[in-house]
N, C-alpha and C. Protein backbone atom coordinates (compact mmCIF):
# COMPACT_ATOMS: atom_id res chain seq x y z
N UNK A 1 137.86 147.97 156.78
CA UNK A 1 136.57 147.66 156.18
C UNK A 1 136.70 146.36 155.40
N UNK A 2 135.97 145.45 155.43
CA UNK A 2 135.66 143.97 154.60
C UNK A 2 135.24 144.27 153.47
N UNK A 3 135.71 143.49 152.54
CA UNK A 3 134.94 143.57 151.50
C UNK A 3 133.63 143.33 150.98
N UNK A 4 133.01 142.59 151.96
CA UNK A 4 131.30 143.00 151.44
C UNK A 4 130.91 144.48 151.87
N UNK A 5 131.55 145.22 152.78
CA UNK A 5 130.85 146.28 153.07
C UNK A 5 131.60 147.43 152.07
N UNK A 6 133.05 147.05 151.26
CA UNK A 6 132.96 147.60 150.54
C UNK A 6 132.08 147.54 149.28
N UNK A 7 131.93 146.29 148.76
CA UNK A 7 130.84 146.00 147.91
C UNK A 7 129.59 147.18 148.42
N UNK A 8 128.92 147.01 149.71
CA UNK A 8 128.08 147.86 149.43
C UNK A 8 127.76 148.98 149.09
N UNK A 9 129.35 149.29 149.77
CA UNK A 9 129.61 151.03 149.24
C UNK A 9 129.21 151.69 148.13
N UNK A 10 129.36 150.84 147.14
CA UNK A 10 129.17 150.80 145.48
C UNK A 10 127.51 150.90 144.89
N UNK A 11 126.76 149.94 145.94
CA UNK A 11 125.99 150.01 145.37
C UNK A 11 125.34 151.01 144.22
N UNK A 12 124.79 151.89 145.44
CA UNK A 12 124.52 153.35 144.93
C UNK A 12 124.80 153.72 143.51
N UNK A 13 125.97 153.95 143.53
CA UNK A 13 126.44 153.97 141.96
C UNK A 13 126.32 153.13 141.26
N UNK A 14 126.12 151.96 141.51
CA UNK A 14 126.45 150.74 140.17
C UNK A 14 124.70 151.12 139.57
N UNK A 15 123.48 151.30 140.86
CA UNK A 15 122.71 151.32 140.58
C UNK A 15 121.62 152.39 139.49
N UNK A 16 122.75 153.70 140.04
CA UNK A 16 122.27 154.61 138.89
C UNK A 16 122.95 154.23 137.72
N UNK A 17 123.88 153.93 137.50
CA UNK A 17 124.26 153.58 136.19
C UNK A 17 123.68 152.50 135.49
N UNK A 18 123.37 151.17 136.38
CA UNK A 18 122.45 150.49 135.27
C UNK A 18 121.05 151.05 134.97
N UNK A 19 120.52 151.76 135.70
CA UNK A 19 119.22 152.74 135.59
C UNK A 19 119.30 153.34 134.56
N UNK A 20 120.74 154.53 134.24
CA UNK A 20 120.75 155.20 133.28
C UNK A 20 120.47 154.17 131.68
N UNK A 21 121.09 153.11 132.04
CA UNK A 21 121.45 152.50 130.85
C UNK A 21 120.02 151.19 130.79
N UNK A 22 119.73 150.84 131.42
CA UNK A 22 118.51 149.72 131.34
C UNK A 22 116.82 151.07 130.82
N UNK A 23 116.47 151.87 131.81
CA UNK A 23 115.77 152.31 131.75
C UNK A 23 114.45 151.73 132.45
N UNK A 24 114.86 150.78 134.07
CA UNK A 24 113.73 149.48 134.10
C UNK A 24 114.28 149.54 135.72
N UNK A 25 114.04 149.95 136.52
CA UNK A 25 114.58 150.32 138.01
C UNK A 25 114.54 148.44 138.39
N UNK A 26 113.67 147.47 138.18
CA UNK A 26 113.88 145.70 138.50
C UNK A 26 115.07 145.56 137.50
N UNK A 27 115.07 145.79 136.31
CA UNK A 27 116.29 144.88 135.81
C UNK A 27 117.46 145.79 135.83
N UNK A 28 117.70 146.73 136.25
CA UNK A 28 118.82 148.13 137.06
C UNK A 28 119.11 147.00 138.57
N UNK A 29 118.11 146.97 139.25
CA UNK A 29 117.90 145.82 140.71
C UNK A 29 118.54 144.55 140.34
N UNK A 30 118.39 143.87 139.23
CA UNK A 30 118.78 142.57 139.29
C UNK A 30 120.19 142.46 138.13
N UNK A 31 120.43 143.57 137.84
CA UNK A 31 122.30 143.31 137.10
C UNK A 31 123.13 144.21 138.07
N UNK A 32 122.35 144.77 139.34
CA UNK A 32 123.47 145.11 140.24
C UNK A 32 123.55 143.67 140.92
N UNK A 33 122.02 143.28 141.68
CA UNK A 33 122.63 142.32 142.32
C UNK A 33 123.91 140.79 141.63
N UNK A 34 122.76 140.93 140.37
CA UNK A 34 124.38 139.56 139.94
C UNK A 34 125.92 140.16 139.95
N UNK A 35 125.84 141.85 139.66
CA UNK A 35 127.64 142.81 139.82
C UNK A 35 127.93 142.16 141.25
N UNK A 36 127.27 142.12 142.03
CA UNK A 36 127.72 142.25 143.64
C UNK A 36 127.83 140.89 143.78
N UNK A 37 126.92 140.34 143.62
CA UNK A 37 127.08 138.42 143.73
C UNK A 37 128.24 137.63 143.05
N UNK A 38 128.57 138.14 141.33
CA UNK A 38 129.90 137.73 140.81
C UNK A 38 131.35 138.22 141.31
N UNK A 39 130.87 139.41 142.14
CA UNK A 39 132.17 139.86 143.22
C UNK A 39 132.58 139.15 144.05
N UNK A 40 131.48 139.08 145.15
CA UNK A 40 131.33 138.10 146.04
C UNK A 40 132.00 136.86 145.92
N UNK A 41 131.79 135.92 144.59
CA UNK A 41 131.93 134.84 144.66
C UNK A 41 132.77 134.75 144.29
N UNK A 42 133.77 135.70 143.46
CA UNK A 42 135.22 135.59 143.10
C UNK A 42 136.29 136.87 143.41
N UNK A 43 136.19 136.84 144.86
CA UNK A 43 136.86 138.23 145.16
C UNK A 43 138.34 138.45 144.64
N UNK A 44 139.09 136.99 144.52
CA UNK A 44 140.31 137.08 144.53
C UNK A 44 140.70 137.43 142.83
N UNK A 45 139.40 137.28 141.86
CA UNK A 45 139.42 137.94 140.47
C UNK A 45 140.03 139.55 140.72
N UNK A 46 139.56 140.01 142.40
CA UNK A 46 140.16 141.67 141.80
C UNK A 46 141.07 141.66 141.95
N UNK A 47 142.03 141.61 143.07
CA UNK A 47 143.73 141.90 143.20
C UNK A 47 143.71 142.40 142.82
N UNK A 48 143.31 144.06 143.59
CA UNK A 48 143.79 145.12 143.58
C UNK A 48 144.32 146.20 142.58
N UNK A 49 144.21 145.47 141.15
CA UNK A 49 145.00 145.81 139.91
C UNK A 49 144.32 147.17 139.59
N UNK A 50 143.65 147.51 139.95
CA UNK A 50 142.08 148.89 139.46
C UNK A 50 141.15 148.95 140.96
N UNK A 51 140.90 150.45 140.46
CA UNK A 51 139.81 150.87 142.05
C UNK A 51 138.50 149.75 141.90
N UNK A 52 138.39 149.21 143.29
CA UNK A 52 137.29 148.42 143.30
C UNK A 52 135.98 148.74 141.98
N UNK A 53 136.25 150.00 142.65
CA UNK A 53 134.64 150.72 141.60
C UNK A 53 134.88 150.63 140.00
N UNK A 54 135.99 150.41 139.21
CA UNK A 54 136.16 150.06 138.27
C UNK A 54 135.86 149.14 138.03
N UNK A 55 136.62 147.90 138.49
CA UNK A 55 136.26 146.60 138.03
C UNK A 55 134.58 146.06 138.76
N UNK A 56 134.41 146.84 139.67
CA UNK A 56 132.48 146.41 139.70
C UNK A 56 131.69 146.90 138.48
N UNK A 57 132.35 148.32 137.84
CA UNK A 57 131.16 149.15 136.74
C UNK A 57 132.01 147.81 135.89
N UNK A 58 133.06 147.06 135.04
CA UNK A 58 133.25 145.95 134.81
C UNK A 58 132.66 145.03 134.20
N UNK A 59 132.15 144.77 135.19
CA UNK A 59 131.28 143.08 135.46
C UNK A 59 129.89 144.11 135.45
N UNK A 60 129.37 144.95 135.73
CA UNK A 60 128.23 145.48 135.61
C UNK A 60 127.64 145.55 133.83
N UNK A 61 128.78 146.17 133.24
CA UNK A 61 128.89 146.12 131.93
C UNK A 61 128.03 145.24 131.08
N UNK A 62 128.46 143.94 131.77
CA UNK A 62 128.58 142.78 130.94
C UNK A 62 127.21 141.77 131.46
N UNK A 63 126.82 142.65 132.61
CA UNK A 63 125.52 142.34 133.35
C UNK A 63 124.48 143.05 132.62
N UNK A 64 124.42 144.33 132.43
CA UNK A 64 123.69 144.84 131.33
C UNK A 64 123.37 144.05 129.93
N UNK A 65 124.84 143.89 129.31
CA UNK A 65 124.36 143.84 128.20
C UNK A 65 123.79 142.13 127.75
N UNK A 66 124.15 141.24 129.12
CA UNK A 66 123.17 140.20 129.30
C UNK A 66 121.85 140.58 129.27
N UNK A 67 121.62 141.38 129.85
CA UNK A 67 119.62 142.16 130.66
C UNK A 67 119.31 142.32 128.89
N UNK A 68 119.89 142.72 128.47
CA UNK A 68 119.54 143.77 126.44
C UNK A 68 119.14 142.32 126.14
N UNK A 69 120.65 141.08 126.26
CA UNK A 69 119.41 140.20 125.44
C UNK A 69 118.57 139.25 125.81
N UNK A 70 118.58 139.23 127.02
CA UNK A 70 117.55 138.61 128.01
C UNK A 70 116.56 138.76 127.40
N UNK A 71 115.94 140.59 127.15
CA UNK A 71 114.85 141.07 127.56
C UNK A 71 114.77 141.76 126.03
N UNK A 72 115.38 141.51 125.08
CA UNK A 72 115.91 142.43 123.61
C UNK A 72 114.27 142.19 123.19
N UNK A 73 113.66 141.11 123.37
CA UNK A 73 111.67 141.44 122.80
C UNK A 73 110.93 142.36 123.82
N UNK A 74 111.14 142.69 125.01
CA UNK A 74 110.57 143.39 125.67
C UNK A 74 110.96 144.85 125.51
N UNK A 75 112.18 145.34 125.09
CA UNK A 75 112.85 146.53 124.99
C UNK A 75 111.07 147.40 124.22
N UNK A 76 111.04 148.46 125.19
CA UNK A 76 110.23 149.41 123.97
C UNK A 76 111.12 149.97 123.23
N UNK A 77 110.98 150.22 121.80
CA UNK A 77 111.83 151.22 120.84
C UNK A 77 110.77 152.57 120.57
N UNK A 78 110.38 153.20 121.64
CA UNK A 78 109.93 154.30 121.04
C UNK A 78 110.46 154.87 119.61
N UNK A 79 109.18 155.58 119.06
CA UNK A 79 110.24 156.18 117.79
C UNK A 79 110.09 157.59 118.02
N UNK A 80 110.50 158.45 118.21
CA UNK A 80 110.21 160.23 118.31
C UNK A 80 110.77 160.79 117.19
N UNK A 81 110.44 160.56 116.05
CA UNK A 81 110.97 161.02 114.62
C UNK A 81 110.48 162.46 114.67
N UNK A 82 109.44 162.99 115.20
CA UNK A 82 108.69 164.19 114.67
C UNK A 82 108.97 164.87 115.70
N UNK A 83 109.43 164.78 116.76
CA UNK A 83 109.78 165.72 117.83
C UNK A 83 111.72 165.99 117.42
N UNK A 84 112.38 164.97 117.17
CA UNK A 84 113.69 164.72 116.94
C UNK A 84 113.88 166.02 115.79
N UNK A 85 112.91 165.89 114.55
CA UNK A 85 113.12 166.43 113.24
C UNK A 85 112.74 168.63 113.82
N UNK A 86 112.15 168.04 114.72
CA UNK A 86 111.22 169.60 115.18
C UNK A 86 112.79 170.53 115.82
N UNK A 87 113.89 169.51 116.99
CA UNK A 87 115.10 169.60 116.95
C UNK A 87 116.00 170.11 116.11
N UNK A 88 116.24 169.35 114.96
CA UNK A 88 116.87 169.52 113.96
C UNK A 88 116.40 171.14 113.51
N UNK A 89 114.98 171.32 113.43
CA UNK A 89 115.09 172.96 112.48
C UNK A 89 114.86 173.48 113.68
N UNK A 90 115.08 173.65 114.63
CA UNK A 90 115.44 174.65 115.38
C UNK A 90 117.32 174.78 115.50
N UNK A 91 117.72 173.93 115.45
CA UNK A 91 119.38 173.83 115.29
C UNK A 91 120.35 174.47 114.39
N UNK A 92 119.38 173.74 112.98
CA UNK A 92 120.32 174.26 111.88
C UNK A 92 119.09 174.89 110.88
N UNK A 93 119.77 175.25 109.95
CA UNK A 93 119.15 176.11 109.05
C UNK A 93 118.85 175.24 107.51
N UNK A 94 117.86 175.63 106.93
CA UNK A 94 118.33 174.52 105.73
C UNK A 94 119.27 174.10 104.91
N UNK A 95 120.35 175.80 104.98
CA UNK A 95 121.23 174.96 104.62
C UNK A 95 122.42 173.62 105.34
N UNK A 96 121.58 173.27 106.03
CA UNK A 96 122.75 172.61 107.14
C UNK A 96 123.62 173.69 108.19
N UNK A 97 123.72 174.55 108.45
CA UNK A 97 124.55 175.46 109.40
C UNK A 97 123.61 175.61 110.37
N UNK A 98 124.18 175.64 111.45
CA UNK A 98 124.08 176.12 112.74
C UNK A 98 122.93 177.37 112.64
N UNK A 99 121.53 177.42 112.75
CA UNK A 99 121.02 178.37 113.18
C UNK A 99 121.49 179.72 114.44
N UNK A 100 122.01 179.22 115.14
CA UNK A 100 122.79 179.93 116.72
C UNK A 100 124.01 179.40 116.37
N UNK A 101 125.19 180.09 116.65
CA UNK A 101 126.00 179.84 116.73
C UNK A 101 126.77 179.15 118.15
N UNK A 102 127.01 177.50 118.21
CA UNK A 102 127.14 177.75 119.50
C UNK A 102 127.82 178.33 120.44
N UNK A 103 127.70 178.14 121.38
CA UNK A 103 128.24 179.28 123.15
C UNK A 103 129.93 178.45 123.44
N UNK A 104 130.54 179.26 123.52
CA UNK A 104 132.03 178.47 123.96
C UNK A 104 131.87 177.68 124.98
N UNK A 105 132.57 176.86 125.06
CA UNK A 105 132.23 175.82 125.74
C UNK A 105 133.50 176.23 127.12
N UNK A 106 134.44 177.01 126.51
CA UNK A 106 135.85 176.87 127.85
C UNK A 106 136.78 176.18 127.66
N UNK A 107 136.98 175.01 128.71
CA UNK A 107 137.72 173.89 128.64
C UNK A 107 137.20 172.92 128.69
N UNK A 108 136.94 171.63 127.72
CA UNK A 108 136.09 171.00 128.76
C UNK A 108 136.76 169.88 128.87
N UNK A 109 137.96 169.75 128.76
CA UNK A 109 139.04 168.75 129.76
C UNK A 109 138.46 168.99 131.31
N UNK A 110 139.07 170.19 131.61
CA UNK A 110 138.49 170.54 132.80
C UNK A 110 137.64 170.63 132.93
N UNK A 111 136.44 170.76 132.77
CA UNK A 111 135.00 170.58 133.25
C UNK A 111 134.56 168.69 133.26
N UNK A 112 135.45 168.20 132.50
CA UNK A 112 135.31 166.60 132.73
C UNK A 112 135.76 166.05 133.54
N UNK A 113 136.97 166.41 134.85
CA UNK A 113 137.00 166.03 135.77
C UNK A 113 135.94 166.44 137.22
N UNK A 114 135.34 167.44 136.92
CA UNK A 114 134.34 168.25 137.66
C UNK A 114 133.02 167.20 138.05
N UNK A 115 132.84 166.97 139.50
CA UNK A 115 132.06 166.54 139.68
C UNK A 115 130.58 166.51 139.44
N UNK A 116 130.21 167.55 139.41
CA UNK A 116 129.15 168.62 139.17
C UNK A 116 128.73 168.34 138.06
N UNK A 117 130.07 168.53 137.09
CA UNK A 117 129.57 167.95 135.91
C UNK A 117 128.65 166.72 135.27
N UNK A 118 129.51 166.11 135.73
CA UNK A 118 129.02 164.92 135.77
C UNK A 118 127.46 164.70 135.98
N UNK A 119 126.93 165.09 137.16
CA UNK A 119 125.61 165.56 137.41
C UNK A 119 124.50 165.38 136.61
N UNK A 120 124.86 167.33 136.06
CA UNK A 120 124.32 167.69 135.52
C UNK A 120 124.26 166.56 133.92
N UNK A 121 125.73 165.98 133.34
CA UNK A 121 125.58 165.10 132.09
C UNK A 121 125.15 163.92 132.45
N UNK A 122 124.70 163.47 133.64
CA UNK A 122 123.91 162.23 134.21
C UNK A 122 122.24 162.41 133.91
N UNK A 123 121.54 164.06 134.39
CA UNK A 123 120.66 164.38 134.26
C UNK A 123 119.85 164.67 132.65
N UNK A 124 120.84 165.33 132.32
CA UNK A 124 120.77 165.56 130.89
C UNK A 124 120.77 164.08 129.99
N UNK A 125 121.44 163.25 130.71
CA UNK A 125 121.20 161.43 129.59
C UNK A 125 119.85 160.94 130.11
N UNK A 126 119.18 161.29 131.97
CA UNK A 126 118.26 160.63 131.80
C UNK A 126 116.93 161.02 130.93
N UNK A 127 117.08 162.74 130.79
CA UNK A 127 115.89 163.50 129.64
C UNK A 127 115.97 162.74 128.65
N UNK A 128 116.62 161.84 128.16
CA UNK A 128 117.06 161.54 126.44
C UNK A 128 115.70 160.34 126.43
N UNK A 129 114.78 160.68 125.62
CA UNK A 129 114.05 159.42 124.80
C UNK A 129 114.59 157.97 125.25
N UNK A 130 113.66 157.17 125.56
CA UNK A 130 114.28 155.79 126.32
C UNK A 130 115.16 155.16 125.04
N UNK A 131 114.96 155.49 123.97
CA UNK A 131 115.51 154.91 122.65
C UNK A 131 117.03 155.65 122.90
N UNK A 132 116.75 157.04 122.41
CA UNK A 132 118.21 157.70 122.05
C UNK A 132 118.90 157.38 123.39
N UNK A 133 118.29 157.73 124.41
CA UNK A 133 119.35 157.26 125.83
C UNK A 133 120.11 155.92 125.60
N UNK A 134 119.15 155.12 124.96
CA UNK A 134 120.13 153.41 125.26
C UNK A 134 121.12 153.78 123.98
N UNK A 135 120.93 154.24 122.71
CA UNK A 135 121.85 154.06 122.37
C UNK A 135 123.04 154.87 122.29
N UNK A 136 122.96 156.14 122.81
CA UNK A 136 124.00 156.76 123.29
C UNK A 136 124.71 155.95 124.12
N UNK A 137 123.82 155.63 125.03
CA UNK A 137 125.06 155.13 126.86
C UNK A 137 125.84 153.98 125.80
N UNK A 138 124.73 152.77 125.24
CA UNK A 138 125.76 151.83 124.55
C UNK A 138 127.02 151.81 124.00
N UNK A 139 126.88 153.50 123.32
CA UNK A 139 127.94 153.70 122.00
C UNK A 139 129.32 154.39 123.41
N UNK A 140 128.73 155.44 124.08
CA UNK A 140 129.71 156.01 124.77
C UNK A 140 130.31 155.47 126.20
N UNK A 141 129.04 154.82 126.74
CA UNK A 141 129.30 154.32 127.80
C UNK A 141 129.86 153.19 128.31
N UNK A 142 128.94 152.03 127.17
CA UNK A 142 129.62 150.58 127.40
C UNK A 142 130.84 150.30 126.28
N UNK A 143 131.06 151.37 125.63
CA UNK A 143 131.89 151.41 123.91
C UNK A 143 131.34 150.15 123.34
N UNK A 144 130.35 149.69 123.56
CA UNK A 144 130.14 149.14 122.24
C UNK A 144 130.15 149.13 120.53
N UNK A 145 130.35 148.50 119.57
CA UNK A 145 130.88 148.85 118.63
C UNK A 145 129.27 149.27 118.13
N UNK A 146 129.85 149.91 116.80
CA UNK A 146 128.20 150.35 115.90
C UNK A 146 127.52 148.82 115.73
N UNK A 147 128.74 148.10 115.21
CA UNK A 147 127.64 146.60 114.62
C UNK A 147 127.02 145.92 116.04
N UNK A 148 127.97 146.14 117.12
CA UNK A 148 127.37 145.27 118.17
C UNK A 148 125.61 146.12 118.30
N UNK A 149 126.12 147.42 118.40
CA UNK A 149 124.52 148.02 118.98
C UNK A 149 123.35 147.76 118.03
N UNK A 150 123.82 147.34 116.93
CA UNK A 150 122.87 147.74 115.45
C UNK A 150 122.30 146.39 115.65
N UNK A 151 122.84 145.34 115.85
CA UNK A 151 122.61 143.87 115.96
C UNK A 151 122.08 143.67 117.20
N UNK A 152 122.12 144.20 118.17
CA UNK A 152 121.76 143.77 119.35
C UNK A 152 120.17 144.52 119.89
N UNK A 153 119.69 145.84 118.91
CA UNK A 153 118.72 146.60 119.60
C UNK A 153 117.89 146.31 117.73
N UNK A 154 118.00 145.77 117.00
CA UNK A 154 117.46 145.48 115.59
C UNK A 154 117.51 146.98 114.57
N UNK A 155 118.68 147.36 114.59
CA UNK A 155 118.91 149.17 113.77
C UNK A 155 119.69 148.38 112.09
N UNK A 156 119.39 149.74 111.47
CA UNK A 156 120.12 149.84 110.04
C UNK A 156 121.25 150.45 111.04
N UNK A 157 122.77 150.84 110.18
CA UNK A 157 123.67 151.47 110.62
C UNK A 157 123.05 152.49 110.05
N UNK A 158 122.43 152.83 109.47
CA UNK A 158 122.28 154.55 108.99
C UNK A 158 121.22 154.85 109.95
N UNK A 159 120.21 153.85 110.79
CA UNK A 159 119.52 154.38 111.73
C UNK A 159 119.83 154.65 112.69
N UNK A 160 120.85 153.33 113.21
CA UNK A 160 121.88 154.06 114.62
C UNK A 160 122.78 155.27 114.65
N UNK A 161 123.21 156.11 113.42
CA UNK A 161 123.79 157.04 113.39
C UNK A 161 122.88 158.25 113.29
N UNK A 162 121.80 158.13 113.10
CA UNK A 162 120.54 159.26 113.40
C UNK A 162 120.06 159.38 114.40
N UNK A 163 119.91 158.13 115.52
CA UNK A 163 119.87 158.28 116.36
C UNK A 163 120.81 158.87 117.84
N UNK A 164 122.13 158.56 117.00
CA UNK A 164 122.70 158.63 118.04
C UNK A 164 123.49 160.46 117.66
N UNK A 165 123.22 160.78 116.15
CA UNK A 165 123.28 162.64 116.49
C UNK A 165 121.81 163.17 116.63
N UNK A 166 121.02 162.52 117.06
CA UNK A 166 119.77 163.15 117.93
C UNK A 166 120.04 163.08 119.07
N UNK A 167 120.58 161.82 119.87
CA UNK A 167 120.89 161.95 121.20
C UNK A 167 121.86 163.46 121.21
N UNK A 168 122.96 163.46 120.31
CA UNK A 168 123.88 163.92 121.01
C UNK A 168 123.72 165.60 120.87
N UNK A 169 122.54 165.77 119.80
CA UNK A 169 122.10 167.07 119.56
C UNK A 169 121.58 167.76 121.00
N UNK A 170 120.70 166.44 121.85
CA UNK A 170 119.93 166.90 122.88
C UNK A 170 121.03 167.27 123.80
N UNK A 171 121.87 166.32 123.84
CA UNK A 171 122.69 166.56 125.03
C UNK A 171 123.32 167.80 124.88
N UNK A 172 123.99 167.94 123.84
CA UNK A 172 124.44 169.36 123.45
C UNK A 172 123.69 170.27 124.35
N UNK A 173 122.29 170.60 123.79
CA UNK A 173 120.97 171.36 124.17
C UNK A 173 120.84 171.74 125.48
N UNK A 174 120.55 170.60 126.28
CA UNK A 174 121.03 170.35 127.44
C UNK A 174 122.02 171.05 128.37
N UNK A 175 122.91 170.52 127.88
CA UNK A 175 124.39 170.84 128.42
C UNK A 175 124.53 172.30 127.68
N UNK A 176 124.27 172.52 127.39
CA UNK A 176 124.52 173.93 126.55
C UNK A 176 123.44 175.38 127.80
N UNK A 177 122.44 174.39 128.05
CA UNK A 177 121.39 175.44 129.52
C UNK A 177 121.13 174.98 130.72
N UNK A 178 122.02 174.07 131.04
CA UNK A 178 122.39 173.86 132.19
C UNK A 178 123.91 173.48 132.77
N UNK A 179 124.81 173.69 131.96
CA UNK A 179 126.27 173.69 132.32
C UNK A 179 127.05 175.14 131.56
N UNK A 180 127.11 174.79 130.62
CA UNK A 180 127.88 175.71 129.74
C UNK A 180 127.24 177.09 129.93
N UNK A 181 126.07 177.41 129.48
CA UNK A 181 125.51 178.59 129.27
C UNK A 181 125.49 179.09 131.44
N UNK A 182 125.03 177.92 131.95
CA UNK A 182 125.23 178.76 133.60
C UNK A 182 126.45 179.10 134.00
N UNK A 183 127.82 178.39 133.28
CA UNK A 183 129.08 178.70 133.67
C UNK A 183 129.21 180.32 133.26
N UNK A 184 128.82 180.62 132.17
CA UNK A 184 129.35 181.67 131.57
C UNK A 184 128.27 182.45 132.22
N UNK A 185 127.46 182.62 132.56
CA UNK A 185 126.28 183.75 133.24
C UNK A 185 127.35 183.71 134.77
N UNK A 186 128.36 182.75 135.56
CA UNK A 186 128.27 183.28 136.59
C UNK A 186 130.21 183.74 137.05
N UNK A 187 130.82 183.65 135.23
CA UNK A 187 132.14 184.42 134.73
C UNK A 187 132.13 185.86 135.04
């Protein structure tokens, strides 16, 4: 197989992932095509050192977080403060504790190599608020630092850290009734 047709192989994936993370299916379209075009034009950058598909998500990375400031006045920042807070007291209790105690989770080393998994925590990031989604994927996905995300999407650090245990409350939520809680119904 050649390497453009491995390039294409990739697509697919490069494309849900900038999807997950743009939230904009044209500019998801146009930081795959520059991933595939900066491949293209410098194939001999890969030598083999990492699976193709690594060093494309890579350069995809860095294609994204061009698109953020391309487009950083166009970004909507939804705010969902009153649905987020509605979250919160169903979660915990006033005194801060856990209303439910949560459900064991297992292993989830092993459930992180699980394809399936994956899935389902693909599905569960795209439910997330177009806000909390970007800045979750940023913080976990692209590891961006707190100051890079705080500076780059216009946050206090005490706002990016509310946001980002609202994301991770949902995902919990989420992942808690459609992975965890179905594992254990079918133990």
């Amino acid at each position: 197989m050649d390497f453009e047709n491995e390039l294409a192989g990739h697509r697919s994936y490069l494309l849900r992932f900038a999807r997950l993370q743009l939230r904009n299916d044209t500019w998801a379209e146009d930081a795959v095509s520059e991933t595939l075009l900066a491949a293209l034009s410098k194939p001999q950058s890969f030598g083999n050192r990492s699976q193709l598909k690594t060093w494309l998500v890579g350069i995809l990375k860095h294609k994204v977080l061009d698109l953020f400031r391309h487009h950083a006045r166009e970004v909507c920042l939804d705010n969902d403060d009153a649905s987020a807070d509605e979250l919160d007291n169903l979660v915990f209790k006033a005194d801060g504790h856990f209303a439910q105690t949560p459900s064991d989770w297992g292993n989830p080393e092993q459930d992180l190599n699980s394809r399936q998994f994956f899935q389902i925590m693909e599905a569960c990031t795209e439910k997330l608020p177009a806000m909390l989604g970007r800045v979750f994927l940023m913080r976990e996905w692209l590891e961006l630092s707190s100051d890079d995300i705080c500076k780059e999407l216009g946050l206090t650090p005490t706002n990016l850290y509310v946001q980002l245990h609202r994301a991770r409350l949902r995902l919990r939520e989420c992942l808690e009734l459609n992975w965890f809680g179905h594992a254990k119904e079918t133990s």
